[in-house]
Protein backbone atom coordinates (compact mmCIF):
# COMPACT_ATOMS: atom_id res chain seq x y z
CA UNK A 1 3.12 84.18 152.13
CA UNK A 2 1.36 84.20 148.82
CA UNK A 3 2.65 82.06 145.57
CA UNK A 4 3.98 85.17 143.36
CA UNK A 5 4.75 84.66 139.60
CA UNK A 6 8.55 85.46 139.46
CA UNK A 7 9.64 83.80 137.14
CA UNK A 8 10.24 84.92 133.49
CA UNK A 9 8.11 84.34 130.69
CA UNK A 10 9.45 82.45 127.95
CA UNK A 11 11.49 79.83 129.57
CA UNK A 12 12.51 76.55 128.77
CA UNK A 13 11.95 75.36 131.95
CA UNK A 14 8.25 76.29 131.73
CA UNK A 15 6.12 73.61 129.99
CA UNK A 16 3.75 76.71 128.36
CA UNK A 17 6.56 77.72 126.15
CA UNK A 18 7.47 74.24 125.08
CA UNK A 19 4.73 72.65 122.75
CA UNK A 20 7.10 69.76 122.09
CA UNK A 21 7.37 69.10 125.73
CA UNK A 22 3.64 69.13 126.02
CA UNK A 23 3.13 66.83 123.69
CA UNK A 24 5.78 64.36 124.80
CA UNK A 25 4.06 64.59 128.21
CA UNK A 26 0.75 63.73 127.14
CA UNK A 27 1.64 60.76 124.85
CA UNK A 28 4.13 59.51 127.48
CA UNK A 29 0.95 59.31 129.80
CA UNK A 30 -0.74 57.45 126.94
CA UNK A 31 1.78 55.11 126.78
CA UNK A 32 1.15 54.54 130.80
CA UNK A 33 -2.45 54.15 130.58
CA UNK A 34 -2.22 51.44 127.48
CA UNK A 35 0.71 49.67 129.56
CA UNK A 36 -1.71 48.94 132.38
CA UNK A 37 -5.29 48.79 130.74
CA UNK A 38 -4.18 46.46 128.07
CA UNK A 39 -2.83 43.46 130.35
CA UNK A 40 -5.78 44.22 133.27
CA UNK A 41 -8.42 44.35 130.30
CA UNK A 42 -8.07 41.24 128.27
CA UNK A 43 -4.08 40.18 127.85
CA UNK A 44 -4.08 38.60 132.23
CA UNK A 45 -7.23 36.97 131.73
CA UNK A 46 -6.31 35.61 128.08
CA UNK A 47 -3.38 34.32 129.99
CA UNK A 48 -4.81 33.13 132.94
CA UNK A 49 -7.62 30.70 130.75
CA UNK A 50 -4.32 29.44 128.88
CA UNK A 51 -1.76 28.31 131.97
CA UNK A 52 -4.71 27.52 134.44
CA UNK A 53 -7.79 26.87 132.58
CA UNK A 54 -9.43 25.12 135.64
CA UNK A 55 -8.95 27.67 137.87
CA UNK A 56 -8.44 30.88 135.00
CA UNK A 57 -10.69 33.32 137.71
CA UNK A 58 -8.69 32.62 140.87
CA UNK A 59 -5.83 32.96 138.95
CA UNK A 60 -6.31 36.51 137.32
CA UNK A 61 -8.20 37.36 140.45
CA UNK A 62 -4.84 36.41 142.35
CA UNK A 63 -2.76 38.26 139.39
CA UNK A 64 -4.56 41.27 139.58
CA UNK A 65 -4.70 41.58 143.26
CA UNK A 66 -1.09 41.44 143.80
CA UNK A 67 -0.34 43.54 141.23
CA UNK A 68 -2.28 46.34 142.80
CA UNK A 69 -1.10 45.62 146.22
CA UNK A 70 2.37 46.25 144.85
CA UNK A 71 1.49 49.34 142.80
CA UNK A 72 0.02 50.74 146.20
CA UNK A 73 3.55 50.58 147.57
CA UNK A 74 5.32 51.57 144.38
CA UNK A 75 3.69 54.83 144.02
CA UNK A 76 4.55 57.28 147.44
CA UNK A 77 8.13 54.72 147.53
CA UNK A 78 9.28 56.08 143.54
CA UNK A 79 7.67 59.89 144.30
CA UNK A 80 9.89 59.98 147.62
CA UNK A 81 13.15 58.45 146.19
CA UNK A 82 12.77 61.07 143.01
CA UNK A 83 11.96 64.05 145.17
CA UNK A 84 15.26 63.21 146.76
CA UNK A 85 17.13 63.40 143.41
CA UNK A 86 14.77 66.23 141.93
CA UNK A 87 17.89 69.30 141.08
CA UNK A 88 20.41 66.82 140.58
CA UNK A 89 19.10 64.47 137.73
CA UNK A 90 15.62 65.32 137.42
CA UNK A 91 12.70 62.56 136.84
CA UNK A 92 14.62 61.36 133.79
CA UNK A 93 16.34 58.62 135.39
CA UNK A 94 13.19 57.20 137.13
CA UNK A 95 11.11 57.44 133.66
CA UNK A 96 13.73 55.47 131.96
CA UNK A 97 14.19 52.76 134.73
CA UNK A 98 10.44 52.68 135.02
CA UNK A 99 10.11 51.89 131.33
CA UNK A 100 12.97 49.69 131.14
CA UNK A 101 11.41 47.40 134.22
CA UNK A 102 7.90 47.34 132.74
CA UNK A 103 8.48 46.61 128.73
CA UNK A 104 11.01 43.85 130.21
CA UNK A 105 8.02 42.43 132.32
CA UNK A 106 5.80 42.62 129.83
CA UNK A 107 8.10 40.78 127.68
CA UNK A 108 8.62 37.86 130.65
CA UNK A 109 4.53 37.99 130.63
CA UNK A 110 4.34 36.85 126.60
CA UNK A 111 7.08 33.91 127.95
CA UNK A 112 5.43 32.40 131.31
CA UNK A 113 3.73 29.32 131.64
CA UNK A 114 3.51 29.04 135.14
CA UNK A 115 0.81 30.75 137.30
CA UNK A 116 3.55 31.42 139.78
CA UNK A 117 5.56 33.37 137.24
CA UNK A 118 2.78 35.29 135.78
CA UNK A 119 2.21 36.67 139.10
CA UNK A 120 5.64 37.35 139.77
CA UNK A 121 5.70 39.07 135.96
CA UNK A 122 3.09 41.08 136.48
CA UNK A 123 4.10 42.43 140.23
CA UNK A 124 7.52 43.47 138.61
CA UNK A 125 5.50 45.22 135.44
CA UNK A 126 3.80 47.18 138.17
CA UNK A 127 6.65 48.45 139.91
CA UNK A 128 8.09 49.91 136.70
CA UNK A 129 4.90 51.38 136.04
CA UNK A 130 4.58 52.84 139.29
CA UNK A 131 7.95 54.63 138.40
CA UNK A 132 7.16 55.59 135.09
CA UNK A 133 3.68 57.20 136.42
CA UNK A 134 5.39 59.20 139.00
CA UNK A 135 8.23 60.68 136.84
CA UNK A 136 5.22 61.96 134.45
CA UNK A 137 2.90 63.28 136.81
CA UNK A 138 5.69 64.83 139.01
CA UNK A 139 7.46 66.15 135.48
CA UNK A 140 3.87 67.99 135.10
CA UNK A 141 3.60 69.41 138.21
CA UNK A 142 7.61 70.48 138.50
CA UNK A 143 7.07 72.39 134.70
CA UNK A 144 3.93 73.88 135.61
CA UNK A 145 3.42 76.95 137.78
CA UNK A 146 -0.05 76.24 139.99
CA UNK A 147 -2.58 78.57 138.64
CA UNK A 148 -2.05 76.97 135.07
CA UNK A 149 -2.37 73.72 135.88
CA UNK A 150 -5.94 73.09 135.04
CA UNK A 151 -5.67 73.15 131.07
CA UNK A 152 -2.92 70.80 131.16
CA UNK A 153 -4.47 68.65 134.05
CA UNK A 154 -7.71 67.85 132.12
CA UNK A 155 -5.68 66.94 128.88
CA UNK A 156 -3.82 64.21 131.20
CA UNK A 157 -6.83 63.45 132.56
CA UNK A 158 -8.16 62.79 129.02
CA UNK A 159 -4.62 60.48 127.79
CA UNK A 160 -5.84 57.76 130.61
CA UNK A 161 -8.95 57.17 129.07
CA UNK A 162 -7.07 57.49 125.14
CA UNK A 163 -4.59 55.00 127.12
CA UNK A 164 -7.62 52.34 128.17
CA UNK A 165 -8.97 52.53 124.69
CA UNK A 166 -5.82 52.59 122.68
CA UNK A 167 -4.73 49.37 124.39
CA UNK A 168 -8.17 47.40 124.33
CA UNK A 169 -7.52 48.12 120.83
CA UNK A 170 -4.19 46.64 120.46
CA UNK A 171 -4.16 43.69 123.18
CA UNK A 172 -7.73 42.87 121.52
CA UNK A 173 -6.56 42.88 117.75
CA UNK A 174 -2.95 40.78 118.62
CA UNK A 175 -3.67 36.80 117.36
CA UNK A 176 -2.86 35.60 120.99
CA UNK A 177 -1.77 37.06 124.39
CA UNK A 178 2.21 36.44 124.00
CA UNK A 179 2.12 38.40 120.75
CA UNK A 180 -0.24 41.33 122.33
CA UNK A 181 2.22 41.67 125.29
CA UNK A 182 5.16 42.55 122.54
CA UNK A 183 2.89 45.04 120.89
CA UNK A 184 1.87 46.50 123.86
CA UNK A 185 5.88 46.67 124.92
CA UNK A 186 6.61 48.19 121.65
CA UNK A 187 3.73 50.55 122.07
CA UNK A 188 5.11 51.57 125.70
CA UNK A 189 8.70 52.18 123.96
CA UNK A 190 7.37 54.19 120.89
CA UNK A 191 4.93 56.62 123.63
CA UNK A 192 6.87 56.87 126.51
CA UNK A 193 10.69 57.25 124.65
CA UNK A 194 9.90 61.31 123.75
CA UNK A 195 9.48 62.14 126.81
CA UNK A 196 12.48 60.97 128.25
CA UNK A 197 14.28 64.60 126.88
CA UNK A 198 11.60 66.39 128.82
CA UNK A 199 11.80 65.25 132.29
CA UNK A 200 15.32 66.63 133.26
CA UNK A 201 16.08 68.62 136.19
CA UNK A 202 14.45 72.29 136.24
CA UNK A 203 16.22 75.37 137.62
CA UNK A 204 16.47 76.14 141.12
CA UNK A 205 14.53 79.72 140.33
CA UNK A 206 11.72 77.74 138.30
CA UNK A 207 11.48 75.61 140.98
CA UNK A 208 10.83 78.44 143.22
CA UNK A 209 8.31 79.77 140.81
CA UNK A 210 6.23 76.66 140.88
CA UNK A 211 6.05 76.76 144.83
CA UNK A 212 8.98 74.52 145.37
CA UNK A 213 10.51 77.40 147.60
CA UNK A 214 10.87 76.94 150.95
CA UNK A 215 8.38 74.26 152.85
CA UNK A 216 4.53 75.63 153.96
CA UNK A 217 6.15 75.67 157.26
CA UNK A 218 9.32 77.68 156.44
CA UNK A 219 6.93 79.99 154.40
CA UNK A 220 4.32 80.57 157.18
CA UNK A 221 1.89 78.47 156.10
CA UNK A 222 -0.46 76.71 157.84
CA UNK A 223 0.72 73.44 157.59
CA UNK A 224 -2.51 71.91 159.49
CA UNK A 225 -4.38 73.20 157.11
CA UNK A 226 -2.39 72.11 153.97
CA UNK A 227 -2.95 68.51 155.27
CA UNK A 228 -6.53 68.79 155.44
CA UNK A 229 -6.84 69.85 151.95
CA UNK A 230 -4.63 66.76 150.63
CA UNK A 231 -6.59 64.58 153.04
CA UNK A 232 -9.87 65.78 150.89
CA UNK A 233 -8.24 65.58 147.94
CA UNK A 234 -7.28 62.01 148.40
CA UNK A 235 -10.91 61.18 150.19
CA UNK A 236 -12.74 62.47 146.54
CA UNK A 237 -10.05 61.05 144.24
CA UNK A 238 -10.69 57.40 145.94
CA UNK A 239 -14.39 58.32 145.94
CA UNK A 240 -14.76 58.53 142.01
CA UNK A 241 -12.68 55.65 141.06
CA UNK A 242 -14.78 53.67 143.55
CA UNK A 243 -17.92 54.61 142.01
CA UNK A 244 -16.55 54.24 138.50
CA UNK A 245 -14.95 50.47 139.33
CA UNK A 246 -18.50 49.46 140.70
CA UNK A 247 -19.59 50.42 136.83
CA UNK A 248 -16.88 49.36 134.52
CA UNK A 249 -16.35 45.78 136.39
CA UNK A 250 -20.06 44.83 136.44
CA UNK A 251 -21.05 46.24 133.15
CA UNK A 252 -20.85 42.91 131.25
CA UNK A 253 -23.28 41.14 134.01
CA UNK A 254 -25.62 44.67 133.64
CA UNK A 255 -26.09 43.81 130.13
CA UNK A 256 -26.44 40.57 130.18
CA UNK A 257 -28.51 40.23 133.51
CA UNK A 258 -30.56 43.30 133.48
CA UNK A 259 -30.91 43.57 129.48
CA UNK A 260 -31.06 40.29 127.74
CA UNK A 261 -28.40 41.20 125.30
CA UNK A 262 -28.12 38.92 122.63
CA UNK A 263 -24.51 39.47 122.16
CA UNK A 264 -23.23 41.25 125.74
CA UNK A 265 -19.63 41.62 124.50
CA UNK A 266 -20.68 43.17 121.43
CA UNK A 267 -23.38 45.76 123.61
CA UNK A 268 -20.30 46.39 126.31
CA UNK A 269 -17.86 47.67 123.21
CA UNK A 270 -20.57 49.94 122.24
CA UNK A 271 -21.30 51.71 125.63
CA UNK A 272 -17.61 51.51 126.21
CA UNK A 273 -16.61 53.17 123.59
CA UNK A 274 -19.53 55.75 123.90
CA UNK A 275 -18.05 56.08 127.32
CA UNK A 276 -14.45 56.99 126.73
CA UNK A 277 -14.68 59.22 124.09
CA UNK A 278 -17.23 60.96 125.51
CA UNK A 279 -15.45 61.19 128.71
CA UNK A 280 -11.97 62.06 127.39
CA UNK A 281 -13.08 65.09 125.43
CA UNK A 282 -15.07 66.38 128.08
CA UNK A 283 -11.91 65.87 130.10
CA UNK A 284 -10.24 68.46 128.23
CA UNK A 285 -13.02 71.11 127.67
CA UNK A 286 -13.08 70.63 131.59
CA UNK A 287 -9.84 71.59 132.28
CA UNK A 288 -10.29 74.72 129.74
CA UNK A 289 -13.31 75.77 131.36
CA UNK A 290 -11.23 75.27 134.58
CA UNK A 291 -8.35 77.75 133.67
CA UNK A 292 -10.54 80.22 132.72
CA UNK A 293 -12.86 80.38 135.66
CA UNK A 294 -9.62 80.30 137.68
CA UNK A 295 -11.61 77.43 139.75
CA UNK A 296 -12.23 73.89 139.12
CA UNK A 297 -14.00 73.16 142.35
CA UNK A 298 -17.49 74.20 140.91
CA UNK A 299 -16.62 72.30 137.66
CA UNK A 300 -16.04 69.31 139.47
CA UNK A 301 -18.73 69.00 141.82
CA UNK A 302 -20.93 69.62 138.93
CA UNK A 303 -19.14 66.82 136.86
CA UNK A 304 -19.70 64.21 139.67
CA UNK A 305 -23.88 65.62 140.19
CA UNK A 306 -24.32 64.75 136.35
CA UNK A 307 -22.61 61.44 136.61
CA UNK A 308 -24.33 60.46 139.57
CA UNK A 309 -27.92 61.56 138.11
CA UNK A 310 -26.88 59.12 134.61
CA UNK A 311 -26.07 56.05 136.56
CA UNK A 312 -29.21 56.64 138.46
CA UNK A 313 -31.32 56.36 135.16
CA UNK A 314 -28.74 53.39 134.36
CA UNK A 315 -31.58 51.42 136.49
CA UNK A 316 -34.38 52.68 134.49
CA UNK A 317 -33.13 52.10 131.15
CA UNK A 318 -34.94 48.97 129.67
CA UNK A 319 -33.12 49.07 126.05
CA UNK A 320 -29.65 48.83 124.81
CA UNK A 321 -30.32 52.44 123.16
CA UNK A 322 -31.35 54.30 126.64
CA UNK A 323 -28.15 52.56 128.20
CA UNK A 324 -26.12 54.25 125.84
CA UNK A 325 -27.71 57.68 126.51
CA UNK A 326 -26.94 57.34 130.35
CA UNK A 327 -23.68 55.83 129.20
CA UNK A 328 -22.40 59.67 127.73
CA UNK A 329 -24.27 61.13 130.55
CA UNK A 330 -22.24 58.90 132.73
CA UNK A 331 -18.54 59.93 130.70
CA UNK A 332 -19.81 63.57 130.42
CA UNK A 333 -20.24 63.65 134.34
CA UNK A 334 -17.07 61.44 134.99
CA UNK A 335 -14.91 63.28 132.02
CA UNK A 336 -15.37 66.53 133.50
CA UNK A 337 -15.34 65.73 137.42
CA UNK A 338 -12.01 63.92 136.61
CA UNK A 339 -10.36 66.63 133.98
CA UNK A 340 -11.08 69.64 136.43
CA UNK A 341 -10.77 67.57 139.99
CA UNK A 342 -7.20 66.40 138.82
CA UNK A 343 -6.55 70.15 138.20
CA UNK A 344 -7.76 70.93 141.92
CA UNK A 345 -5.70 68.42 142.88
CA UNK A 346 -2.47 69.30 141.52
CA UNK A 347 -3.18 73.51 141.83
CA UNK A 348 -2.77 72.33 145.62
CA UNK A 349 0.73 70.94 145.52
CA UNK A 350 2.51 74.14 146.67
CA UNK A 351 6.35 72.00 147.29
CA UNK A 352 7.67 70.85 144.32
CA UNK A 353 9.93 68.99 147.52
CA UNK A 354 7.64 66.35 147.94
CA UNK A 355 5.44 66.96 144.34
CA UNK A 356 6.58 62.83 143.59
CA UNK A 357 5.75 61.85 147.22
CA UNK A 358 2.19 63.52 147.32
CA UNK A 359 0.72 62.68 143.56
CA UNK A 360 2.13 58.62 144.58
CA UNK A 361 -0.30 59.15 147.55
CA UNK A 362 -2.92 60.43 145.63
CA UNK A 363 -2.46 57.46 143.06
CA UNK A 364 -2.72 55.22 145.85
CA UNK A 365 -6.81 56.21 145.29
CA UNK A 366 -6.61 55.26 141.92
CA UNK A 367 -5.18 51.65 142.63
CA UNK A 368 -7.07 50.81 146.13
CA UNK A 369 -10.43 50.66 144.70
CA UNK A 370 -9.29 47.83 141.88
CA UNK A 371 -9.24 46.03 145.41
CA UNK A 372 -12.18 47.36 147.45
CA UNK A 373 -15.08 47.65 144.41
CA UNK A 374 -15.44 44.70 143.69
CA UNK A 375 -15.69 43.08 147.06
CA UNK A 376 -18.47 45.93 148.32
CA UNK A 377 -19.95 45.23 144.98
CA UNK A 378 -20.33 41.72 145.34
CA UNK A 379 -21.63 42.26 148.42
CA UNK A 380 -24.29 44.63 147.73
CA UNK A 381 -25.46 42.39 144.70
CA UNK A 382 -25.97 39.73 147.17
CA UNK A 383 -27.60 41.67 149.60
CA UNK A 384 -30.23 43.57 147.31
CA UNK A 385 -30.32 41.14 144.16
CA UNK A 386 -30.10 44.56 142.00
CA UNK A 387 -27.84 45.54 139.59
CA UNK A 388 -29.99 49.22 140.01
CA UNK A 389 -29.27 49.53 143.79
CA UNK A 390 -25.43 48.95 142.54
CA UNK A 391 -25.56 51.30 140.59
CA UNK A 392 -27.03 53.75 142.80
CA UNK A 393 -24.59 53.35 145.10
CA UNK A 394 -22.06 54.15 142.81
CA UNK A 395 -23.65 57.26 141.83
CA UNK A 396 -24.04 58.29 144.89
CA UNK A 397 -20.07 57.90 146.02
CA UNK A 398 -19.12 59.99 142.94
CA UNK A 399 -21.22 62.88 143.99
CA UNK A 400 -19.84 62.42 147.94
CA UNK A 401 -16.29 62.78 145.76
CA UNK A 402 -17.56 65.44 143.72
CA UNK A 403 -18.61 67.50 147.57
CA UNK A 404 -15.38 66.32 148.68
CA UNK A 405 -12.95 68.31 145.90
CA UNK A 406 -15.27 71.31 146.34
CA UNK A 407 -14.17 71.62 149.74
CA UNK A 408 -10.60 71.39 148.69
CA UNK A 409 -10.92 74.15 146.49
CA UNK A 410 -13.01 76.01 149.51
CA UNK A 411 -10.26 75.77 151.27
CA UNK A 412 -7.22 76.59 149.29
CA UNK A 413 -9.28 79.54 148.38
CA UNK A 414 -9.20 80.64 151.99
CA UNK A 415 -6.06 79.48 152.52
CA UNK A 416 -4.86 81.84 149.45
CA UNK A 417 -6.69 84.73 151.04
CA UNK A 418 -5.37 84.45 154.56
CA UNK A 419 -2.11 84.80 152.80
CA UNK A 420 -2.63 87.79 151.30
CA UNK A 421 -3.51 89.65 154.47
């Protein structure tokens, strides 16, 4: 059976008709993205160099590493135990515990002096997170029917880089790491707080609407090939964010290494900053584009070709000037693979009955490169002695991401079609 629009126009249950909702939604994933990017960036290592200043790497290598290991668990374990609670309370109660456990470890993180008890802070910051992640993204997806996903999708798409920047910003500008953890925890309150009246339960008949309805199986689906599209999914999600942790955790050593900055921090702001903006806006001209075509797969796959192309010329660049061209040729490419491919993605979800369960899954690719990158990284550098055939490589795994989403959208296009027969 085909997904038919029954529901009426107008509703409160539908995030279209609710600006206020929208915009609660957006900043509350803001407020995720600035929770998590500010410690990883610069408040765990500040940390680490203060408690263990002998051994401040293998600590915040240990830090991170555990953190992520328990964020991979967190994410499918809160989207399964919210599905389950989904008509009754809605993702309200999992946004508000999520929040409450991460500003409270954030808090213990401005407090610990004891390497032991910064990695215990930090793997309790991440489950809340985990929670607080899954009751926006799931609220998104619940609100939204899936042919008008894409517009919204790139704008989310966008608030993760706003997130990364906005809490560089803060956790850089705090006097010390204890007081940058507060802001940062007050920042997570003010952000995230708005949206807690907008991820209630939704109606049984808008849940229908957005393809919560019976299971692909109960609806005649073909459930075989539902799986292979969420497999592909997954497959280019992980893809990207492999080739774009290769980049963002070896950029310092690129510009130091490879060319002779004076002051590297100073030439790593610059590109950064060229790189996020760039990247977030075309993020949400992506998604636009996206809805109107009716398609994101092209958008995507074209996304991830000009990405891969600027990180090739990343090698060629002998000046801090030509880096920063190939920088916003590499957050064009990434800005608009991401903001259309996360519409793909979600457009795919067709039971609202395990929404929570299959965006934690597909998180799980956002979290298991922060593990994997760096290690195939290293070992590549070692192997080739270039920070070019890195680079490359990266590149190359964005555009095998890129091919990977268009065949998602290949198939649900089929798969729509068969259904209308």
């Amino acid at each position: 059976m085909s997904t038919v629009e029954r529901f009426p126009s107008g509703t409160r249950d539908d995030i279209r008709h609710d600006p206020r909702g929208q915009r609660a939604l957006v900043v509350a994933a803001v407020g995720f993205w600035l929770a998590f990017f500010a410690p990883t960036q610069v408040l765990l290592a500040l940390t680490a160099a203060e408690i263990a200043p002998d051994s401040k790497a293998r600590l915040f290598g240990t830090v991170t590493a555990v953190g992520s290991l328990v964020l991979l668990c967190a994410y499918p374990a809160w989207g399964v135990v919210s599905d389950r609670f989904r008509y009754r309370w809605g993702r309200r109660p999992f946004a508000i515990i999520g929040t409450g456990v991460s500003v409270g470890a954030l808090i213990w993180c401005s407090m610990v002096r004891d390497p032991a008890a910064l990695v215990l802070a930090w793997a309790c910051a991440q489950v809340g997170l985990g929670a607080l992640q899954c009751s926006i993204e799931a609220t998104f997806a619940d609100r939204t029917h899936p042919s008008r996903r894409s517009r919204m999708a790139g704008v989310l798409s966008a608030a993760q880089m706003g997130g990364a920047l906005i809490g560089s910003v803060i956790a850089t500008a705090a006097p010390d790491a204890s007081t940058g953890y507060l802001l940062v925890a007050a920042a997570t309150v003010l952000t995230v707080g708005p949206f807690f009246g907008n991820a209630g339960s939704v109606s049984a008949e808008h849940a229908e609407y957005t393809g919560s309805g019976p299971d692909p199986d109960e609806a005649g689906e073909d459930a075989s090939g539902v799986r292979v599209d969420l497999v592909l999914a997954w497959v280019g999600r992980l893809c990207v964010m492999f080739g774009l942790g290769c980049v963002t955790q070896f950029l310092l050593y690129f510009v130091t290494d490879h060319l002779g900055a004076d002051r590297p921090d100073r030439a790593v702001l610059v590109l950064t900053l060229g790189f996020v903006v760039t990247s977030a806006l075309c993020s949400v001209m992506s998604g636009r584009v996206a809805a109107r075509l009716g398609d994101g797969r092209a958008v995507s796959l074209a996304g991830a070709l000009c990405a891969g192309v600027a990180l090739f010329a990343f090698d060629a660049t002998t000046s801090l000037s030509w880096t920063f061209v190939a920088a916003i040729g590499f957050g064009t490419g990434l800005g608009i693979c991401l903001g259309a491919g996360f519409g793909v993605i979600t457009a795919r979800l067709r039971s609202p009955r395990r929404h929570g369960r299959d965006l934690g899954i597909f998180n799980m690719a956002v979290v298991l490169p922060q593990l994997v990158a760096p290690l195939a990284a290293v070992r590549l550098l070692e192997s080739t002695g270039s920070y070019g055939s890195l680079f490359r490589f990266a590149g190359l795994t964005i555009v095998v991401g890129g091919v990977a989403m268009f065949c998602v959208g290949r198939t649900d296009r089929r798969h729509g079609e068969e259904a209308m027969r």
